[in-house]
Protein backbone atom coordinates (compact mmCIF):
# COMPACT_ATOMS: atom_id res chain seq x y z
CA UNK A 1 2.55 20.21 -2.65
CA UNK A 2 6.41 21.70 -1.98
CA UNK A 3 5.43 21.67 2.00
CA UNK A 4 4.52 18.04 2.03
CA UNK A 5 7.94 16.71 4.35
CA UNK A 6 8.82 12.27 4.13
CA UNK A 7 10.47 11.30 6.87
CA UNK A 8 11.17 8.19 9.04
CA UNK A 9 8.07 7.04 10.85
CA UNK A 10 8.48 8.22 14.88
CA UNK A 11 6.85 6.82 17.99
CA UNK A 12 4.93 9.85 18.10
CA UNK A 13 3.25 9.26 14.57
CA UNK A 14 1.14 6.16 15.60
CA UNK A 15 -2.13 7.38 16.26
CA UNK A 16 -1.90 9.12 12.64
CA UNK A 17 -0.73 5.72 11.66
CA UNK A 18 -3.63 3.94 13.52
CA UNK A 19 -5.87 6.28 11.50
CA UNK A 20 -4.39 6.42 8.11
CA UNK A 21 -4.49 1.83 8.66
CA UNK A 22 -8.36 2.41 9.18
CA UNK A 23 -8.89 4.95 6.01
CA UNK A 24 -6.67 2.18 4.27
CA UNK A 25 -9.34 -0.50 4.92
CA UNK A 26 -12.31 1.20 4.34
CA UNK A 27 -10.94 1.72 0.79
CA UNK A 28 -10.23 -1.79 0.66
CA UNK A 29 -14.17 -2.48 2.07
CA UNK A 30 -14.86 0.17 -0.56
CA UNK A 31 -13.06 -1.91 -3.44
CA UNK A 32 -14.30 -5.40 -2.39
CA UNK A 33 -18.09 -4.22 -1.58
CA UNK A 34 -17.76 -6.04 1.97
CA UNK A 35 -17.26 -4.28 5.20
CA UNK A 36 -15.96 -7.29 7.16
CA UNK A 37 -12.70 -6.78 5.26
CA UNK A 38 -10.19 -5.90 8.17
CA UNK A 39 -12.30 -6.86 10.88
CA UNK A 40 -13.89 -4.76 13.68
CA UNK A 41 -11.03 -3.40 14.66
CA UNK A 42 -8.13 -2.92 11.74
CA UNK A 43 -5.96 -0.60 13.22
CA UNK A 44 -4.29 -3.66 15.65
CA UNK A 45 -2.68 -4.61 12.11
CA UNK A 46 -0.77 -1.62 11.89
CA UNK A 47 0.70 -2.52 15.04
CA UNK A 48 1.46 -6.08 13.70
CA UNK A 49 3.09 -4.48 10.45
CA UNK A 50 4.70 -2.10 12.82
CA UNK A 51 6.04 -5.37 14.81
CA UNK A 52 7.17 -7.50 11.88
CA UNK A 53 9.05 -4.89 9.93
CA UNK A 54 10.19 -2.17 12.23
CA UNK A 55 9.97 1.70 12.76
CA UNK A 56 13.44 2.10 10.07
CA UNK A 57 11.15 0.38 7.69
CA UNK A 58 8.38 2.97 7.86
CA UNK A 59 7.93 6.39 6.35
CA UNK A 60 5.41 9.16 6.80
CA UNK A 61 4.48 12.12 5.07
CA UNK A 62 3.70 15.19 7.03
CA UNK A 63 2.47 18.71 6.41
CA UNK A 64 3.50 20.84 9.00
CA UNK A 65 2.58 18.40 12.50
CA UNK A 66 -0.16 16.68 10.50
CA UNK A 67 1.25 13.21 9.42
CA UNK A 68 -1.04 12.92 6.07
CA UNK A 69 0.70 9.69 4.46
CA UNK A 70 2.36 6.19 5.69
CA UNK A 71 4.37 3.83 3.80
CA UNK A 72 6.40 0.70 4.38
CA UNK A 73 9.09 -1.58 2.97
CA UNK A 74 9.50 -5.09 4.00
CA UNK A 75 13.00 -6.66 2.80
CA UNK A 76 13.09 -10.50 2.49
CA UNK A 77 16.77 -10.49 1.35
CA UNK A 78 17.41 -8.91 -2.05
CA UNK A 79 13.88 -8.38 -2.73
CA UNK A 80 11.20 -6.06 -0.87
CA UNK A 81 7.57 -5.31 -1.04
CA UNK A 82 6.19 -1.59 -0.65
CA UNK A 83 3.13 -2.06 2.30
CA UNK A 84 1.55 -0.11 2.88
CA UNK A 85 1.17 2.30 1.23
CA UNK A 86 -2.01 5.19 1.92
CA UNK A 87 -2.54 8.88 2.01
CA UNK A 88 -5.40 10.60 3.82
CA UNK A 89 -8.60 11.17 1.56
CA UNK A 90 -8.14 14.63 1.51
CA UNK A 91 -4.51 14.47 0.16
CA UNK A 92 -4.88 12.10 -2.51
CA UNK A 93 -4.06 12.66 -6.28
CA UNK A 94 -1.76 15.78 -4.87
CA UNK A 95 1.80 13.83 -5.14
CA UNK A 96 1.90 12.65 -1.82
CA UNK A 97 1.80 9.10 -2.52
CA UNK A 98 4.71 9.99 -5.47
CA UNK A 99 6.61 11.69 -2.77
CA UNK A 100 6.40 8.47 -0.57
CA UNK A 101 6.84 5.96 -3.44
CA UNK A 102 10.07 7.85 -4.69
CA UNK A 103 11.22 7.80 -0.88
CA UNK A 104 10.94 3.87 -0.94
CA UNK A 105 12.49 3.45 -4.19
CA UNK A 106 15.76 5.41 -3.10
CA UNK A 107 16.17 3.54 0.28
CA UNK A 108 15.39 0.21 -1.83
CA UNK A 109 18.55 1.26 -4.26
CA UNK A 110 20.64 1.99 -1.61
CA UNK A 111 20.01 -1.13 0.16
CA UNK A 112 20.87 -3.05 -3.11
CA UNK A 113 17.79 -4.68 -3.51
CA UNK A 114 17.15 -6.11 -6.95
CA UNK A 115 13.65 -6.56 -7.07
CA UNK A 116 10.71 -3.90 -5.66
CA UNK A 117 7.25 -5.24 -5.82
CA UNK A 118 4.01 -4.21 -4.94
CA UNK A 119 0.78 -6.38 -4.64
CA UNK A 120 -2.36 -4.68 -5.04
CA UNK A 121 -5.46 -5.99 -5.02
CA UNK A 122 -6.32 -6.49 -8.72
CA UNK A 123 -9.66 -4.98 -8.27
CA UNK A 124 -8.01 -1.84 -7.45
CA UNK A 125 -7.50 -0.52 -10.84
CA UNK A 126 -6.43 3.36 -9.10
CA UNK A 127 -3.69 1.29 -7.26
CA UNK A 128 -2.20 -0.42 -10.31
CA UNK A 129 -2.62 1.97 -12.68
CA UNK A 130 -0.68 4.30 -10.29
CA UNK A 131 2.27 1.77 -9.71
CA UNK A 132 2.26 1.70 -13.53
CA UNK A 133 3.06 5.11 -13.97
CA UNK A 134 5.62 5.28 -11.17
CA UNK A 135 7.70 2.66 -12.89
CA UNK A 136 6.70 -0.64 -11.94
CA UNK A 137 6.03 -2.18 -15.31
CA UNK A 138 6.64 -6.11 -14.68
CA UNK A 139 4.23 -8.87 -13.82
CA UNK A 140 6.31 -11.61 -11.84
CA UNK A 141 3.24 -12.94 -9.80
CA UNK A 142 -0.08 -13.64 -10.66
CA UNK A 143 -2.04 -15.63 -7.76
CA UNK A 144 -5.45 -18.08 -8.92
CA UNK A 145 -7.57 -19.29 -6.48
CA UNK A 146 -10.88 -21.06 -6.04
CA UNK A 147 -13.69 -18.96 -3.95
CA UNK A 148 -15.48 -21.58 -2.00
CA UNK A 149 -17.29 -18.43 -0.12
CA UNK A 150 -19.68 -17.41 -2.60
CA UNK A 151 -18.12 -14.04 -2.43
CA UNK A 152 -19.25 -11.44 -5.13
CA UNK A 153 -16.13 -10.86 -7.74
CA UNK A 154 -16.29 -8.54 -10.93
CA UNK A 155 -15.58 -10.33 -14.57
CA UNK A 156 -13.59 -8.72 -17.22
CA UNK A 157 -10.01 -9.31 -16.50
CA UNK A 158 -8.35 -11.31 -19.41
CA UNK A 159 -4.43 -12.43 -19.17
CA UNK A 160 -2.84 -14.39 -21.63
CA UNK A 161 -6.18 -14.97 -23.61
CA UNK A 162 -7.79 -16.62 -20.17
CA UNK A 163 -10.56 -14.57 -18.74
CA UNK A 164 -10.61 -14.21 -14.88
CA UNK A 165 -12.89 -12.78 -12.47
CA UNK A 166 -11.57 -10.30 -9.48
């Protein structure tokens, strides 16, 4: 997609923003089989992000005036976390997220961070398996947790010869 443009996030691409936040969590409702995730009204979280990190730390992708893609860097001295990151359902598997992901990666190298990470839900095999292939090939993390909800969680995941639910 050559006329897909990234640029710095503007004032003027929030309601895209607001939008592409809401197609973000109903994925995530998608993923996790619950449609509580986010709450009634997910879009106030972009404006949180939007708060906490700051418009320099945001990036959209645009064809022509239609912003089509968001993503975000949060530095926490010399290490940074992509989030989010999401392209409209109609754009997806076209580059755009590569395009936004390769944007993030140069301004994290010129900032002289040392470590990139990304967190995605391990249930979200798409997300992970497209980090993978965009470089990011280390496990540093790994969070375990008791469900006391009686939420419903897929088995299969094995690490280190342990098997884990997700």
């Amino acid at each position: 997609m050559s006329e897909v443009r990234v640029r710095k996030y503007q004032l003027a691409d929030r309601e895209a923003c607001l939008s592409l936040w809401r197609e973000l969590t109903e994925w995530h409702r998608h993923v996790y089989q619950d449609s509580t995730v986010g709450g009634a009204h997910p879009e106030d979280y972009f404006d949180r992000h939007l708060a906490k990190v700051g418009a320099d730390s945001l990036w959209v992708a645009t064809i022509g005036s239609e912003t089509i893609g968001l993503v975000g860097l949060i530095v926490d001295g010399e290490e940074a976390a992509i989030e989010p990151l999401v392209v409209s359902k109609p754009y997806r598997n076209k580059g755009v997220g590569k395009r936004l992901v390769e944007t993030v990666i140069a301004h994290a190298r010129e900032r002289g961070i040392k470590f990139l990470n990304v967190e995605p839900v391990a249930r979200n095999t798409k997300a992970i398996k497209f980090f993978h292939s965009q470089g990011f090939k280390n496990i540093g993390h790994e969070q375990l947790f008791i469900d006391f909800s009686n939420h419903h969680w897929k088995n299969g995941l094995k690490l280190f010869d342990c098997k884990f639910n997700f």
